[in-house]
Protein backbone atom coordinates (compact mmCIF):
# COMPACT_ATOMS: atom_id res chain seq x y z
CA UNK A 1 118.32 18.09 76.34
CA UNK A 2 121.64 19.25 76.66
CA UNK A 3 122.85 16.14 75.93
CA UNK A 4 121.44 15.80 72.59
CA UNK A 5 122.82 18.40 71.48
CA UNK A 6 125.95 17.66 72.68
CA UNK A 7 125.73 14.43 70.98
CA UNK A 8 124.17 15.90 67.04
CA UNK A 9 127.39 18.55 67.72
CA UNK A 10 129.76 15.85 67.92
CA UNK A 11 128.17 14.09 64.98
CA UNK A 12 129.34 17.65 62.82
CA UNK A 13 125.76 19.12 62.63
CA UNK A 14 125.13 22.59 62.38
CA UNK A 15 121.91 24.01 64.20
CA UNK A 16 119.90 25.98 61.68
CA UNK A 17 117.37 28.73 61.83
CA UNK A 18 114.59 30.33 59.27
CA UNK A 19 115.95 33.93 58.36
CA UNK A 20 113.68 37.07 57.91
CA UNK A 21 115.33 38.58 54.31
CA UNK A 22 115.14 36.02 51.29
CA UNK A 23 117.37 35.81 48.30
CA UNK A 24 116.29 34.57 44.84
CA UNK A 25 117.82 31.09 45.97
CA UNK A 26 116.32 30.96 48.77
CA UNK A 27 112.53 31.34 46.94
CA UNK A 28 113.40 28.88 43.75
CA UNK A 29 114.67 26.29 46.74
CA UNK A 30 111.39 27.36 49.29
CA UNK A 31 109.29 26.37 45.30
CA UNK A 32 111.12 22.94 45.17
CA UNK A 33 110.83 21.99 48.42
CA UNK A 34 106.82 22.87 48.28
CA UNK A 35 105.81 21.80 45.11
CA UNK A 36 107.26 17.90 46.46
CA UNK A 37 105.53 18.61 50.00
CA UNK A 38 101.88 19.29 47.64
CA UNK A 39 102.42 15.66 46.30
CA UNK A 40 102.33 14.59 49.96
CA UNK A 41 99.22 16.41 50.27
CA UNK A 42 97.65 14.60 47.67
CA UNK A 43 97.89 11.45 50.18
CA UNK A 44 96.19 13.80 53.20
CA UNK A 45 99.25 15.33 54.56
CA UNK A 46 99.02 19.18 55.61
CA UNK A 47 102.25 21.55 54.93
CA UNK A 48 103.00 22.82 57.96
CA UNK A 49 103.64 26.63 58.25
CA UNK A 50 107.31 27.78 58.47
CA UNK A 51 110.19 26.75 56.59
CA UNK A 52 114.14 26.52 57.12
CA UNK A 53 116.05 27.89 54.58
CA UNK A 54 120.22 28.47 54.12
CA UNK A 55 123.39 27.49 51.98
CA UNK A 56 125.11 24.10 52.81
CA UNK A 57 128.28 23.10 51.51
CA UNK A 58 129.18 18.81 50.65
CA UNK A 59 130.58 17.57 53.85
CA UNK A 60 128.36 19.52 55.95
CA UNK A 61 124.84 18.93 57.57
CA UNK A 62 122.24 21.71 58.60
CA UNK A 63 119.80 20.30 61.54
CA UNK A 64 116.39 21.94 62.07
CA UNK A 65 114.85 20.62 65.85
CA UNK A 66 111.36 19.76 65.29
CA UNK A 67 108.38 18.67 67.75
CA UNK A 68 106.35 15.37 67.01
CA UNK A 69 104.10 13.76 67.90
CA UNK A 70 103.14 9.91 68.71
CA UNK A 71 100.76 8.98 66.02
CA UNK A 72 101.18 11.94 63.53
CA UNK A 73 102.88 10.78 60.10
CA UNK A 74 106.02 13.18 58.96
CA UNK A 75 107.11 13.83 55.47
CA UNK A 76 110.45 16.27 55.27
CA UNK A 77 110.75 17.71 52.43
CA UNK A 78 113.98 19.16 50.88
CA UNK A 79 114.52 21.57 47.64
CA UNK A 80 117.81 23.12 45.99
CA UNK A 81 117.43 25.55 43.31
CA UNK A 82 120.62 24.98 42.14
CA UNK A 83 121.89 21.97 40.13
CA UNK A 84 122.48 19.69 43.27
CA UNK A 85 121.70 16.26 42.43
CA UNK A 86 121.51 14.52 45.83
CA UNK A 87 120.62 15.41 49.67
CA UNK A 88 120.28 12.82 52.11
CA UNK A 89 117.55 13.75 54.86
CA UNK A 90 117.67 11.95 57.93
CA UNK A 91 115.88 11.74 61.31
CA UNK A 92 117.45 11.63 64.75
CA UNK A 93 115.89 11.51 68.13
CA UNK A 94 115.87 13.29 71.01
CA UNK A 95 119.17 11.09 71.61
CA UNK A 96 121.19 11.72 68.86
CA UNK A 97 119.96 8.10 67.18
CA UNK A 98 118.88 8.04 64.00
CA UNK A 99 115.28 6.40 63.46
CA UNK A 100 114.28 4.69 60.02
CA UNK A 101 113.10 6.84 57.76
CA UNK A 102 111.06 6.59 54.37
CA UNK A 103 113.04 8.05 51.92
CA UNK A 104 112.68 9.53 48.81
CA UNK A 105 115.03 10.89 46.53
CA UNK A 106 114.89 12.84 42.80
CA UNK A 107 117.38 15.71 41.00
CA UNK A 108 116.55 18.90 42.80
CA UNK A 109 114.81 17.64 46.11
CA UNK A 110 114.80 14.76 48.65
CA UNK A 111 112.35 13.67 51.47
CA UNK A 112 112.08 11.32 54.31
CA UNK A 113 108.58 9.83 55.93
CA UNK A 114 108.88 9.43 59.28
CA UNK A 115 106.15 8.11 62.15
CA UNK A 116 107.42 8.71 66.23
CA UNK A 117 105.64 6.54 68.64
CA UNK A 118 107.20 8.95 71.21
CA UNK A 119 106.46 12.39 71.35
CA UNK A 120 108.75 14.72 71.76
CA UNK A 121 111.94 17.07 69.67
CA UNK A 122 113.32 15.30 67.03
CA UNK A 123 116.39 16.77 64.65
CA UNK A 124 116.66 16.69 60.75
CA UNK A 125 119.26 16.41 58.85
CA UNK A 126 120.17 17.92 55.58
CA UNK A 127 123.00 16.85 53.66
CA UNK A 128 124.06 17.54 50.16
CA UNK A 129 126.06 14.71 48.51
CA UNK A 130 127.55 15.99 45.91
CA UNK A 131 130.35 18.94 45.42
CA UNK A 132 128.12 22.26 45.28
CA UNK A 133 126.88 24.66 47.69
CA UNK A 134 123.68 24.45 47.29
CA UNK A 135 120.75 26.99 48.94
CA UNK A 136 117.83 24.96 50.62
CA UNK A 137 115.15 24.86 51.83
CA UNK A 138 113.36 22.03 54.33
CA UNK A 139 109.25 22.53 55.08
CA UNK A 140 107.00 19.34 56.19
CA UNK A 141 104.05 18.07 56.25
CA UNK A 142 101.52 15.64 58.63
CA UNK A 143 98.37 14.03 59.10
């Protein structure tokens, strides 16, 4: 465990966590980032309670640990309620390895479909690609 941290640190990810007090930011990303995760529920995917939510500046990643299991399907979904026109969510294991992802990316949001045949903590990464700092938000969804 230690390890993999040690490893998504040295990569230049930040560690993340869900804060109590919301800004208007905040809820316009949180809106973004839920209205994509209902089109995954059209397909039979449930939106997991909780959310991650913070400011991210081009250059830097935010990483949310997640728990997964073997046979579930994962869609991460991403808003911005600012203007950002690109994140790039990835998936990394328990290693520090990134595992393929199904991606999908539009304006304001970005997502990435993922299915472990190994349970166990997984890390997702958030990162903006162009030059603003944008607030975001990251919920997800299984079946």
């Amino acid at each position: 465990m230690r390890r993999s941290i040690a490893i998504l640190l040295l990569l230049g990810l930040t560690c993340l966590s869900a804060g109590a007090a919301e800004s208007d930011a905040q809820v316009g990303a949180r809106k973004v980032a839920l209205d994509l995760a209902g089109a995954f529920s059209n397909d039979g995917f449930k939106i997991r309670d909780g959310y991650w939510t913070g400011a991210i500046k081009k250059g830097e990643n935010a990483v949310v640990a997640v728990n997964l299991y073997a046979g579930n399907q994962y869609w991460f979904s991403v808003g911005a309620d600012q203007e950002v026109k690109k994140f790039a969510v990835l998936v990394y294991d328990e290693n520090g390895q990134p595992v393929p992802v199904e991606s999908f990316e539009a304006e304001d949001k970005a997502a990435a479909g993922y299915s472990p045949t190994i349970s166990g903590q997984y890390f997702v990464s958030i990162t903006p690609t162009e030059a603003n700092t944008p607030t975001f938000c990251l919920v997800y969804s299984y079946k």
